[in-house]
N, C-alpha and C. Protein backbone atom coordinates (compact mmCIF):
# COMPACT_ATOMS: atom_id res chain seq x y z
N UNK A 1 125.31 66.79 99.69
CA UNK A 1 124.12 67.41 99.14
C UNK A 1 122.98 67.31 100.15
N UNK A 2 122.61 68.41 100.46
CA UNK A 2 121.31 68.15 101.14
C UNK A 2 120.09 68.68 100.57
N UNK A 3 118.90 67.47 101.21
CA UNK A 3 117.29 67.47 100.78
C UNK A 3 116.62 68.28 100.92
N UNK A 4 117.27 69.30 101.92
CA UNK A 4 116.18 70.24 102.73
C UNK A 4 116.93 71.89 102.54
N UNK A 5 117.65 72.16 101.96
CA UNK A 5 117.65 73.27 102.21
C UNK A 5 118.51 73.29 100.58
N UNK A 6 118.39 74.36 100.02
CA UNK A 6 119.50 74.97 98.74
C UNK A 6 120.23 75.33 99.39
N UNK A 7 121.30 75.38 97.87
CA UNK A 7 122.71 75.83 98.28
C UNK A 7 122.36 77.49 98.55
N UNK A 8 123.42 78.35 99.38
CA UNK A 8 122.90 79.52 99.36
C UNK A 8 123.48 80.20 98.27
N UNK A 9 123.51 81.39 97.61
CA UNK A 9 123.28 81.97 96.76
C UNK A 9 124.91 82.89 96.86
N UNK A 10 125.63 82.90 95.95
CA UNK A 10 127.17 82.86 96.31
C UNK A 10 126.78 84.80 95.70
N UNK A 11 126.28 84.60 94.26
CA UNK A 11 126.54 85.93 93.83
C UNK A 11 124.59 86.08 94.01
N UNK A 12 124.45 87.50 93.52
CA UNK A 12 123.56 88.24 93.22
C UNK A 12 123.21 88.28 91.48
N UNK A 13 121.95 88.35 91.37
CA UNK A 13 121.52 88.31 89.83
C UNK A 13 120.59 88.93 89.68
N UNK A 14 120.46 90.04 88.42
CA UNK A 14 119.55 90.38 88.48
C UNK A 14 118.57 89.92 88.16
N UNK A 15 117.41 91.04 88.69
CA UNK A 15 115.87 90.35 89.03
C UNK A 15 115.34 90.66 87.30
N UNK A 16 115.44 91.49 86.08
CA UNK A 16 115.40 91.42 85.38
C UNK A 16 115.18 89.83 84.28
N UNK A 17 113.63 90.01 84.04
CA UNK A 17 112.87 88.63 83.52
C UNK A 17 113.89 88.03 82.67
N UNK A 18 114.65 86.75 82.81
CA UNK A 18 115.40 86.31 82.10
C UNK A 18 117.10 86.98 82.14
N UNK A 19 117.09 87.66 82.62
CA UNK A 19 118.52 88.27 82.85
C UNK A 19 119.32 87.36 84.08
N UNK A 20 120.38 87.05 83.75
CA UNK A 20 121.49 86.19 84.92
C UNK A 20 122.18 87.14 84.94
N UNK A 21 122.79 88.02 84.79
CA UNK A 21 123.92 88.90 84.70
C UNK A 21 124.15 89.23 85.83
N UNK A 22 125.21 89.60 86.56
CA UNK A 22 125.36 90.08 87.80
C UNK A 22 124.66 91.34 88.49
N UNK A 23 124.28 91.28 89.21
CA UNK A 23 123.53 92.82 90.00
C UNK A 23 124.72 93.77 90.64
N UNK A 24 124.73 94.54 90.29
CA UNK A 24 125.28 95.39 90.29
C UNK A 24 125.01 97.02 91.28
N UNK A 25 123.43 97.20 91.11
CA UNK A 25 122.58 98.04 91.55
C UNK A 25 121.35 97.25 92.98
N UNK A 26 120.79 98.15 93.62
CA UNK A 26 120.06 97.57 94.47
C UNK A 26 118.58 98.11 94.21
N UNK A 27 117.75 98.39 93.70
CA UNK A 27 116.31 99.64 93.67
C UNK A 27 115.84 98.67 95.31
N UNK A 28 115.92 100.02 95.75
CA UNK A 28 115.09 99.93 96.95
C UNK A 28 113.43 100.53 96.87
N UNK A 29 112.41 99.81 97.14
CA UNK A 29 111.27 100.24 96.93
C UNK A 29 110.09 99.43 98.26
N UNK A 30 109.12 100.35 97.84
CA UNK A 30 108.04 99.88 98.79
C UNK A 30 106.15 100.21 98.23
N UNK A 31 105.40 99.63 98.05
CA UNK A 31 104.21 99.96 97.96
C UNK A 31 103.37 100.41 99.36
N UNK A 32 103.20 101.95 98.56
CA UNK A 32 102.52 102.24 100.35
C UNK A 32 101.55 101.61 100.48
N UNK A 33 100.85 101.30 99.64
CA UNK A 33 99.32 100.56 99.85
C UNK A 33 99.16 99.16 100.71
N UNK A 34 100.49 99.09 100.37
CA UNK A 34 100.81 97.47 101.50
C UNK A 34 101.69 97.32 102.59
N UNK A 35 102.35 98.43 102.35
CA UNK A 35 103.77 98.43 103.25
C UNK A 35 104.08 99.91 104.21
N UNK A 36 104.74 99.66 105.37
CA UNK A 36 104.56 100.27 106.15
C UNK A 36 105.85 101.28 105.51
N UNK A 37 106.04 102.77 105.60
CA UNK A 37 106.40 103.61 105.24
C UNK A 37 108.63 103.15 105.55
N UNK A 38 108.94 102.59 106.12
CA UNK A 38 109.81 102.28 106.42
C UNK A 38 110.33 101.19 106.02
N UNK A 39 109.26 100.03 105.63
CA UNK A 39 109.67 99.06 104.88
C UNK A 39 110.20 99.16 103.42
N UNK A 40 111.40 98.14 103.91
CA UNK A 40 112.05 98.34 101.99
C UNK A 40 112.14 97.07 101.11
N UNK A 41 111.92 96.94 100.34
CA UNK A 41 112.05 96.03 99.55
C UNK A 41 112.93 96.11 98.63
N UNK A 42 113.81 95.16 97.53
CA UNK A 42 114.56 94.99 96.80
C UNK A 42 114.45 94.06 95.91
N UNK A 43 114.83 94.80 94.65
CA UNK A 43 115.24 94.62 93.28
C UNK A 43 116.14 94.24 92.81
N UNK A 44 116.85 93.70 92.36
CA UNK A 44 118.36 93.79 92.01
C UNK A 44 118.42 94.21 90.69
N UNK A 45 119.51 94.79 90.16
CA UNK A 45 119.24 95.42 88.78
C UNK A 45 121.13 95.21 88.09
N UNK A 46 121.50 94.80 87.03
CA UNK A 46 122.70 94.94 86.21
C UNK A 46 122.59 96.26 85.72
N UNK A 47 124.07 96.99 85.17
CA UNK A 47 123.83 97.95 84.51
C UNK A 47 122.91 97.73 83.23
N UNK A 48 122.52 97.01 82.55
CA UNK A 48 121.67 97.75 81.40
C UNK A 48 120.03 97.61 81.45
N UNK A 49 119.86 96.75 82.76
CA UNK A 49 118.56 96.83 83.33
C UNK A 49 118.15 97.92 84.70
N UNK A 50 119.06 98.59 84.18
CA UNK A 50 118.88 99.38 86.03
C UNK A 50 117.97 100.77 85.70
N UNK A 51 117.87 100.89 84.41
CA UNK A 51 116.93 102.45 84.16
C UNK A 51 115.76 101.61 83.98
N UNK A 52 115.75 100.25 83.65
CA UNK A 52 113.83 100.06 82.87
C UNK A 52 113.47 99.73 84.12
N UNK A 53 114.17 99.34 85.08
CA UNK A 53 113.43 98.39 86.36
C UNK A 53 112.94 99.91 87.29
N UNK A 54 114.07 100.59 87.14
CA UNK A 54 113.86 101.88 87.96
C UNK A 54 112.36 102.51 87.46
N UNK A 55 112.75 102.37 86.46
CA UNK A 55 111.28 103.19 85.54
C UNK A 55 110.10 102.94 86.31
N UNK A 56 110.03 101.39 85.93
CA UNK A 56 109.14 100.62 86.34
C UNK A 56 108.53 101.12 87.84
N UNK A 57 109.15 101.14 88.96
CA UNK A 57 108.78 101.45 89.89
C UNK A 57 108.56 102.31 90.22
N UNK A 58 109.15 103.37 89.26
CA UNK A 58 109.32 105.22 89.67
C UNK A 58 107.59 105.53 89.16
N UNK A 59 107.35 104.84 88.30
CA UNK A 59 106.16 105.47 87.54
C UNK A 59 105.00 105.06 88.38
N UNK A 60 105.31 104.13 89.55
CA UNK A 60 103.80 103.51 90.17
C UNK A 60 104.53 104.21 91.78
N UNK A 61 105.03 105.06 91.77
CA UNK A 61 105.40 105.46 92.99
C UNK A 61 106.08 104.61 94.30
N UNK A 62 106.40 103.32 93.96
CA UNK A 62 107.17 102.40 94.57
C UNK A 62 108.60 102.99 94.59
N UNK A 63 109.57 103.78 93.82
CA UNK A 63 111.04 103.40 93.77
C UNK A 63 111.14 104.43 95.00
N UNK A 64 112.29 104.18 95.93
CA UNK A 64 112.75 104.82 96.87
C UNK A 64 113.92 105.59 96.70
N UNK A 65 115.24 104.35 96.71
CA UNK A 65 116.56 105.06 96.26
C UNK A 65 117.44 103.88 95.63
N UNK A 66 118.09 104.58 94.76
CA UNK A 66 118.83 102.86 94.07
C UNK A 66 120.15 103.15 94.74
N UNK A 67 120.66 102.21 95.11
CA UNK A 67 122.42 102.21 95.93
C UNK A 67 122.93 100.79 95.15
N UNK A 68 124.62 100.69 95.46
CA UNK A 68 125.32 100.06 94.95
C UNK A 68 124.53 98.76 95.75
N UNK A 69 125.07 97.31 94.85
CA UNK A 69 124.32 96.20 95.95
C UNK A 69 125.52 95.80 96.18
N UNK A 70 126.67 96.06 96.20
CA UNK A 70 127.75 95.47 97.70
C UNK A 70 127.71 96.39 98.61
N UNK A 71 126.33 97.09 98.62
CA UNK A 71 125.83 97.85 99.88
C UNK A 71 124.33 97.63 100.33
N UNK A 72 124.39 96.48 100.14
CA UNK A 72 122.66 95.63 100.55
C UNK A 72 122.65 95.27 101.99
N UNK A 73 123.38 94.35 102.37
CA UNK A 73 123.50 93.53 103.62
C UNK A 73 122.74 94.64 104.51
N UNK A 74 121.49 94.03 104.89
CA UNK A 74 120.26 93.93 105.73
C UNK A 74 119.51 95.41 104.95
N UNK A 75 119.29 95.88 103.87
CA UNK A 75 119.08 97.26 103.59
C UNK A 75 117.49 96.54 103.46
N UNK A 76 117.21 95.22 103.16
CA UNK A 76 115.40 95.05 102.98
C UNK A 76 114.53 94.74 104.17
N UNK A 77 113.79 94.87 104.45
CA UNK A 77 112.67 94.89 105.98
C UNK A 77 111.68 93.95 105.12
């Protein structure tokens, strides 16, 4: 066991408040107001959280594109 660092993170979960369920989905997003047009950020989403989270971001002009997340590896800046 070590003091200094966590274990790393075996699966993915979604980011959904209180949800553990597996992620499934990736929402890729960015706030232009803060972020440079190329930068992406990530969400993770299960299927039955993947339309409210999408929502969520679609409606403040953040969502970009949602892709599968065993197609993440390096997709966030």
């Amino acid at each position: 066991m070590s003091l200094f660092a966590p274990d790393p993170v075996d699966e993915l979960q979604c980011s959904a408040k209180g949800c553990r369920a597996d992620a499934v989905w990736g929402l890729l997003w960015n706030n232009p107001k803060l972020h440079t047009p190329e930068r992406r950020k990530v969400w993770l989403a299960c299927d039955e959280h993947r339309a409210h989270l999408s929502q969520f971001l679609d409606t403040r002009g953040f969502l970009q594109s949602v892709v599968p997340a065993d197609s993440l590896e390096g997709a966030a800046t």
